[in-house]
N, C-alpha and C. Protein backbone atom coordinates (compact mmCIF):
# COMPACT_ATOMS: atom_id res chain seq x y z
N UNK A 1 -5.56 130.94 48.82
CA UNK A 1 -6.00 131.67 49.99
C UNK A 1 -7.50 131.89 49.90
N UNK A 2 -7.83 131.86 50.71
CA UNK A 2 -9.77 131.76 50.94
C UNK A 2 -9.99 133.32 52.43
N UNK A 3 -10.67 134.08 51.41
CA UNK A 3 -10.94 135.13 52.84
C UNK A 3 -12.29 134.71 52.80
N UNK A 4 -13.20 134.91 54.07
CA UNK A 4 -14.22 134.44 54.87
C UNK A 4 -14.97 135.77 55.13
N UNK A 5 -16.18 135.98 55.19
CA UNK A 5 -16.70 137.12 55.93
C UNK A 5 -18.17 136.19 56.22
N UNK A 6 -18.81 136.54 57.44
CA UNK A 6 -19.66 136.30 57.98
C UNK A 6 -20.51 137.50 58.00
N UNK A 7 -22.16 137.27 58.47
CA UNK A 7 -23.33 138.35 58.22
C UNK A 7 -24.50 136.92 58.99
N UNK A 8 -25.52 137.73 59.38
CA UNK A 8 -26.51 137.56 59.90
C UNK A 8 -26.96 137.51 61.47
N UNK A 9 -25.53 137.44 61.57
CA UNK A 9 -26.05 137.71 63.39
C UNK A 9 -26.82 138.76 63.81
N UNK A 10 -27.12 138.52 65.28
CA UNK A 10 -28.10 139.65 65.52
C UNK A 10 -28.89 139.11 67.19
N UNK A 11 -29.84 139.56 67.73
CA UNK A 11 -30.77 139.88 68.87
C UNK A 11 -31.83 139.03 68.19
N UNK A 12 -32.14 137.56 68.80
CA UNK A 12 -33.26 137.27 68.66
C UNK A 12 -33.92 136.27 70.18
N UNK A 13 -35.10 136.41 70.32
CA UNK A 13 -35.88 135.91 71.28
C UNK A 13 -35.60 134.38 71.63
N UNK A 14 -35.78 133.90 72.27
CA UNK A 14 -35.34 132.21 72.80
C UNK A 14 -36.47 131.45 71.78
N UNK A 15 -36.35 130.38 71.23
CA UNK A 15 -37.62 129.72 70.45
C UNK A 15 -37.44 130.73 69.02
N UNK A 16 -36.64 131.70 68.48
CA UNK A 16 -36.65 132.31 67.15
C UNK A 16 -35.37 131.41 66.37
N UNK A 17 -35.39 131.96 65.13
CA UNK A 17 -34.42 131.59 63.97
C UNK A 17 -33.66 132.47 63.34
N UNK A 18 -32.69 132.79 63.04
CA UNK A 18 -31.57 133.48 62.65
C UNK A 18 -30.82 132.05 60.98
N UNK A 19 -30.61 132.81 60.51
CA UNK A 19 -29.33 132.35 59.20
C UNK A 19 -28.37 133.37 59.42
N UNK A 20 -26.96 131.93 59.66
CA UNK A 20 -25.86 133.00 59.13
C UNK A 20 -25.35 132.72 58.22
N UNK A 21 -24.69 133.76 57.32
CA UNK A 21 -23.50 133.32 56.12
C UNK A 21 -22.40 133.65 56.32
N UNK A 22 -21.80 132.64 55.43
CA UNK A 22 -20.28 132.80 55.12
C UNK A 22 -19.78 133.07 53.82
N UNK A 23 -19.43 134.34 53.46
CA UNK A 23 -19.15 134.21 51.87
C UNK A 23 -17.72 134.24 51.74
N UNK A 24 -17.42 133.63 50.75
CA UNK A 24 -16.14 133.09 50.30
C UNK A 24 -15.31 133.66 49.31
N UNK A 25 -13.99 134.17 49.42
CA UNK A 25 -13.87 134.21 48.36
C UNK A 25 -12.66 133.86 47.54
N UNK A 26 -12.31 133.80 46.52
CA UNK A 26 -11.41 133.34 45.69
C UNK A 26 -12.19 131.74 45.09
N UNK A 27 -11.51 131.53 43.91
CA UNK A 27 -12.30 130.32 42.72
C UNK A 27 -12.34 129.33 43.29
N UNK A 28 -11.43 128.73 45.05
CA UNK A 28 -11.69 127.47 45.04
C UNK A 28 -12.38 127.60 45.82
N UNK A 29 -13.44 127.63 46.39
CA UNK A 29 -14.64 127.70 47.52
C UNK A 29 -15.02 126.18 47.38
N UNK A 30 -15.10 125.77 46.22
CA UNK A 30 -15.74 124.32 45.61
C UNK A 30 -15.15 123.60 46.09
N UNK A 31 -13.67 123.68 46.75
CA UNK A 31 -12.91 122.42 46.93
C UNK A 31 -12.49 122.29 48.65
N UNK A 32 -13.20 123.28 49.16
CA UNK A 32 -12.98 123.11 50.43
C UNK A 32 -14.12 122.79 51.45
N UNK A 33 -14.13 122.35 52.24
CA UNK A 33 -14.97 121.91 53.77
C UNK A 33 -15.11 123.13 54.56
N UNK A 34 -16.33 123.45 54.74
CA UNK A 34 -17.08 124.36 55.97
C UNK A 34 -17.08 123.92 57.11
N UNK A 35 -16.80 124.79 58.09
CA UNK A 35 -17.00 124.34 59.51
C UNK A 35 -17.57 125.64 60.56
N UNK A 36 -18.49 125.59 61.33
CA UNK A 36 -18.99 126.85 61.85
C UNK A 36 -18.85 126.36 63.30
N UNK A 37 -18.05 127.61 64.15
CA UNK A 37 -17.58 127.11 65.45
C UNK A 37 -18.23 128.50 65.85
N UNK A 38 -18.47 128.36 67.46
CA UNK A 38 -19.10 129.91 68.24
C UNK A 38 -18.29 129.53 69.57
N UNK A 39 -17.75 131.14 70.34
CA UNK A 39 -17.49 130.87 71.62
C UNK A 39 -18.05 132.24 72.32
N UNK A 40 -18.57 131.26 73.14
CA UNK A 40 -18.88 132.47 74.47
C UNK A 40 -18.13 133.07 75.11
N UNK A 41 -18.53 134.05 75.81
CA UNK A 41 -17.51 134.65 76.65
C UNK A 41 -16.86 133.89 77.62
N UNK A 42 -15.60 133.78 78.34
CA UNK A 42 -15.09 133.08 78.72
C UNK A 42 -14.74 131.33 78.53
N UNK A 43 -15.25 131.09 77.33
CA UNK A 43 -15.54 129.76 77.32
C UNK A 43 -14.31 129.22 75.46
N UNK A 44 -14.05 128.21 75.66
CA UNK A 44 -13.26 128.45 74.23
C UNK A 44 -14.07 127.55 73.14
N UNK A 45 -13.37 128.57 72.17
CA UNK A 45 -14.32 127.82 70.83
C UNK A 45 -14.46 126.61 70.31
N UNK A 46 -15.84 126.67 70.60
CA UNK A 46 -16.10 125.11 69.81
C UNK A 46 -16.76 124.59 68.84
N UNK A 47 -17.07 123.75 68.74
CA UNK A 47 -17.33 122.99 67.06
C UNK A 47 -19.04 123.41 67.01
N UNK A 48 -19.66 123.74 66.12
CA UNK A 48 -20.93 123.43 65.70
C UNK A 48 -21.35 122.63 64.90
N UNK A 49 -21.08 122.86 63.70
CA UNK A 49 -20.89 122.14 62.15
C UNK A 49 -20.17 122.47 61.02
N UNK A 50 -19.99 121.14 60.40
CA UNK A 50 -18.92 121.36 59.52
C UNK A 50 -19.83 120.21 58.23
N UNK A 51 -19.68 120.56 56.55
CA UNK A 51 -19.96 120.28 55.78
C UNK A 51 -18.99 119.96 54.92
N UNK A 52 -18.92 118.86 53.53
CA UNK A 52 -17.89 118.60 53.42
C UNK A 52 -18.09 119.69 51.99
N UNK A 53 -16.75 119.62 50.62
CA UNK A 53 -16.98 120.64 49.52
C UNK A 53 -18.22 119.51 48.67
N UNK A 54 -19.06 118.66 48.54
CA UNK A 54 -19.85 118.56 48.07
C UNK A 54 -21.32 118.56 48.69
N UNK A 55 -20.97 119.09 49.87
CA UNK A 55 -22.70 118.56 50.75
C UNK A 55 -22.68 117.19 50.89
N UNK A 56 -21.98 116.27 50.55
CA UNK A 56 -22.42 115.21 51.06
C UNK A 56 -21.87 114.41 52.30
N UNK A 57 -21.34 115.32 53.01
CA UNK A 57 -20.71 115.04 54.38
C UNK A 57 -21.48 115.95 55.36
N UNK A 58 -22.24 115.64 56.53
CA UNK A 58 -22.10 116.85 57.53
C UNK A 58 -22.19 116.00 59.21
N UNK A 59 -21.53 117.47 59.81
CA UNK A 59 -21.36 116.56 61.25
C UNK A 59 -22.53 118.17 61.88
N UNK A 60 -22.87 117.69 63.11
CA UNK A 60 -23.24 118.36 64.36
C UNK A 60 -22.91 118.23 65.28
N UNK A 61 -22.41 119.24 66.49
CA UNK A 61 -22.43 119.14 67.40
C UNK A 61 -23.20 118.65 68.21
N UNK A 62 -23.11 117.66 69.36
CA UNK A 62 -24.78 116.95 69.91
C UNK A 62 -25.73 118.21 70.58
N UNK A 63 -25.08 119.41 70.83
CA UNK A 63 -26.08 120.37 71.53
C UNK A 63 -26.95 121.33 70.22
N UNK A 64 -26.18 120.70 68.93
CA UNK A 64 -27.17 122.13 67.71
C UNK A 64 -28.15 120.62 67.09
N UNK A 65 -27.72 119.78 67.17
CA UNK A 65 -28.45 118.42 66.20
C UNK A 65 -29.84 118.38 66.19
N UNK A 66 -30.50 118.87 64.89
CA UNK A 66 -32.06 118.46 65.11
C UNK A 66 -32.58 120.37 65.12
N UNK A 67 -31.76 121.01 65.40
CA UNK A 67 -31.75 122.16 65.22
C UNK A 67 -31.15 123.31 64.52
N UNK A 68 -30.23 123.37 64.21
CA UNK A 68 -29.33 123.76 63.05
C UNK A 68 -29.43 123.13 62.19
N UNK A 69 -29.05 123.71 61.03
CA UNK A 69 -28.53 122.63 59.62
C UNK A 69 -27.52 123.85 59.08
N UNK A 70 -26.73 122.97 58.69
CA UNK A 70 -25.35 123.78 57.67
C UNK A 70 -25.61 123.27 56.14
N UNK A 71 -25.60 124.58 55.51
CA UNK A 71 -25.61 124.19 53.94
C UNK A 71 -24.72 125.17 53.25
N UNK A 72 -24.45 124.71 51.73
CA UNK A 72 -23.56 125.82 51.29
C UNK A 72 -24.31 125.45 49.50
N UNK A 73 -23.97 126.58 48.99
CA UNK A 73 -23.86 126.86 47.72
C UNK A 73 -22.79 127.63 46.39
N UNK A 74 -22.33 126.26 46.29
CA UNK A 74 -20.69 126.32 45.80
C UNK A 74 -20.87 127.68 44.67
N UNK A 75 -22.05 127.77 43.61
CA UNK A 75 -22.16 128.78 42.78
C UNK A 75 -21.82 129.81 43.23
N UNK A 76 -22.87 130.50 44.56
CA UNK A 76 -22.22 131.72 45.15
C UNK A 76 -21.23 131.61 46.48
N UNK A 77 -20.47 130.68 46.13
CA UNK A 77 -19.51 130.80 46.98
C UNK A 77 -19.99 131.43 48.27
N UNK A 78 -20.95 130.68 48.81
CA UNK A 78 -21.40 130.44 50.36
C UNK A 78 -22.16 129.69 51.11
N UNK A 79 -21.16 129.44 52.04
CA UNK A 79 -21.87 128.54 53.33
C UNK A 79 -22.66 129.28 54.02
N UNK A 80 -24.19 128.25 55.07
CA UNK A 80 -24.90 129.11 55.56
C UNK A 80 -25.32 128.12 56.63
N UNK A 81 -25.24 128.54 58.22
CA UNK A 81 -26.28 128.28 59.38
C UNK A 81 -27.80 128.40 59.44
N UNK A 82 -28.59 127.29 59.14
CA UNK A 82 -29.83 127.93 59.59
C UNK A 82 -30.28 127.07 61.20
N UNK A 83 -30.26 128.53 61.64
CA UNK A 83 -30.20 128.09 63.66
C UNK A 83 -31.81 128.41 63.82
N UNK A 84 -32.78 127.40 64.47
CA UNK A 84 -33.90 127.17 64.57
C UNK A 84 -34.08 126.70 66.55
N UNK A 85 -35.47 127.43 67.02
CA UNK A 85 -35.18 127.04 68.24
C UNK A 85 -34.01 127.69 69.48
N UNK A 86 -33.72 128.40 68.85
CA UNK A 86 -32.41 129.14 69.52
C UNK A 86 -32.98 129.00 71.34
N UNK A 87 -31.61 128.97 71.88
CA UNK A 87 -31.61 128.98 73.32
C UNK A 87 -30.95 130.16 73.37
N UNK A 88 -30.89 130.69 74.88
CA UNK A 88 -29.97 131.64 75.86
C UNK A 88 -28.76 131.00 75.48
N UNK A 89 -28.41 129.54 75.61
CA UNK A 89 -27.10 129.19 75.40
C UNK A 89 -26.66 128.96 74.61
N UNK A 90 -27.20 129.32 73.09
CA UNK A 90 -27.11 129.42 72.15
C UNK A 90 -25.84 131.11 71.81
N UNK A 91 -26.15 131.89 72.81
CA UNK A 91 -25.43 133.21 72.84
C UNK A 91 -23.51 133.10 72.72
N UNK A 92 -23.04 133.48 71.79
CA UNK A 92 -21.94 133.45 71.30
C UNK A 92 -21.63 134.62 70.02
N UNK A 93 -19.91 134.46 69.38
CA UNK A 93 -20.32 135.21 68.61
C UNK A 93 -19.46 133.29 67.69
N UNK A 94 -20.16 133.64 66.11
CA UNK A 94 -20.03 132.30 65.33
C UNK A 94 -18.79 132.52 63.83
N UNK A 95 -18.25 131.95 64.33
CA UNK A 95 -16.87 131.87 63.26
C UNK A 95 -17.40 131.12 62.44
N UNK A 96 -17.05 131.40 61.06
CA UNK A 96 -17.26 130.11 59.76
C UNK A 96 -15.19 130.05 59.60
N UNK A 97 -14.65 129.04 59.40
CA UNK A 97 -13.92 128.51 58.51
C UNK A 97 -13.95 127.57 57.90
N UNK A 98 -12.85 127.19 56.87
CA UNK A 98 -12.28 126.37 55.84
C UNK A 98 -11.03 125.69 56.03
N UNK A 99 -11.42 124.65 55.30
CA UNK A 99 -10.55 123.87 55.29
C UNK A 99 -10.25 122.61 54.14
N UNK A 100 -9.61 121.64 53.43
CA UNK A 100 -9.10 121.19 52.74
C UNK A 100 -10.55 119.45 53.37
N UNK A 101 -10.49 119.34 54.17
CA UNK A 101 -11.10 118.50 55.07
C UNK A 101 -12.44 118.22 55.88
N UNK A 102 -12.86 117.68 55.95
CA UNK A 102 -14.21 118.03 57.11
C UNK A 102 -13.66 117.82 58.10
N UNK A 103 -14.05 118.34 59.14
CA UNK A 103 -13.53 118.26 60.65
C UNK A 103 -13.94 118.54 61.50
N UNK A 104 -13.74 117.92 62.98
CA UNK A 104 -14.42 118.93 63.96
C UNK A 104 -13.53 119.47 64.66
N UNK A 105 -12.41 119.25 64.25
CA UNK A 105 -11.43 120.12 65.31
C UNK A 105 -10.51 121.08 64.65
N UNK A 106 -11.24 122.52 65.93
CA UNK A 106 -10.64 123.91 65.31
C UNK A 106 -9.46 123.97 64.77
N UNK A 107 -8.27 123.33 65.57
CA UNK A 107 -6.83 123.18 64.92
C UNK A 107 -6.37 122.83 63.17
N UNK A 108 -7.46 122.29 63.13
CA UNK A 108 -7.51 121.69 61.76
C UNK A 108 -7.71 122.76 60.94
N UNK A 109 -8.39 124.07 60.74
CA UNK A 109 -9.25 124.59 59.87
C UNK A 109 -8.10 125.93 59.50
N UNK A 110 -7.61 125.98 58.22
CA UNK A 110 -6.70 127.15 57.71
C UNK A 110 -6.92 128.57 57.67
N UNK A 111 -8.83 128.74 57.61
CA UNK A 111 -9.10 130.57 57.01
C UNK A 111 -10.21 130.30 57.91
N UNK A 112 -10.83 131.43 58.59
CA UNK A 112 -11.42 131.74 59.41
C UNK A 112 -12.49 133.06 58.97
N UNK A 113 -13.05 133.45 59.17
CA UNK A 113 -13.55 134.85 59.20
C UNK A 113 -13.53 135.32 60.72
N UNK A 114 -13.83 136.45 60.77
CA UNK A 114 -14.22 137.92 61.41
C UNK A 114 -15.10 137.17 63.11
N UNK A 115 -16.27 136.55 62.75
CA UNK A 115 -17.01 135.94 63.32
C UNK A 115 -18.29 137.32 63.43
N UNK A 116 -19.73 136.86 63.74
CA UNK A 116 -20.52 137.49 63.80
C UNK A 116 -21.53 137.14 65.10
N UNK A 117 -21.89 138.00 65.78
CA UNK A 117 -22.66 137.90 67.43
C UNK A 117 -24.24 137.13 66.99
N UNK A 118 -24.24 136.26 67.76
CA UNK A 118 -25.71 136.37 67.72
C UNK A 118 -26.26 135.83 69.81
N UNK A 119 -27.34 137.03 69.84
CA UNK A 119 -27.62 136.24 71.42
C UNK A 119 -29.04 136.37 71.15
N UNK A 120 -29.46 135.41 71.96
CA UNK A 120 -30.60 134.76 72.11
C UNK A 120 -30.63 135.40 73.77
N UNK A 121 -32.07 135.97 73.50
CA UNK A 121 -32.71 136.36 74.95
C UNK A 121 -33.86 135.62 75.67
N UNK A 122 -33.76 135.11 77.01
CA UNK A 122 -34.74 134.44 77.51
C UNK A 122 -35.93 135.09 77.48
């Protein structure tokens, strides 16, 4: 079992940068795939990025690519968003889960966290 907690969201300006984390916990953090999904209000959740358990896999969504990067650090058992450039439509709140797999589809992913807000103001 893998519990999830997320941190860093928050109020930042259109053109600012935010990091979020995901800390992990229990011993296998090492053996599983990150995936960070956000949904807006009314809108259903979707994929951002997902990393595989060595870093050497990662996907983007075509709307974060070139602007986000997903990284993790298996020692402290955490994955992390760094969101650069932020838009208005960037405004969501951002789930991290896990999974056995890399993936981009939510169905796939076993442990979830809490999720954490972040909006971007024009």
């Amino acid at each position: 079992q893998v519990q999830l907690v997320e941190s860093g969201g928050g109020l930042v300006q259109a053109g600012g940068s935010l990091r979020l984390s995901c800390a992990a916990s229990g011993r296998t953090f090492s053996s599983y795939a990150m995936g960070w999904f956000r949904q807006a209000p009314g809108k259903e959740r979707e994929f951002v990025a997902a990393i595989g358990w060595n870093s050497g896999n990662t996907y983007y969504a075509d709307s974060v690519k070139g602007r986000f990067t997903i990284s993790r650090d298996n020692a402290k058992n955490t994955a992390y968003l760094q969101m650069n450039s932020l838009r208005p439509e960037d405004t969501a709140v951002y789930y991290c889960a896990a999974d056995r797999d890399i993936s981009w589809y939510r169905n796939e992913y076993d442990y979830w966290g809490q999720g954490t807000q972040v909006t971007v103001s024009s």
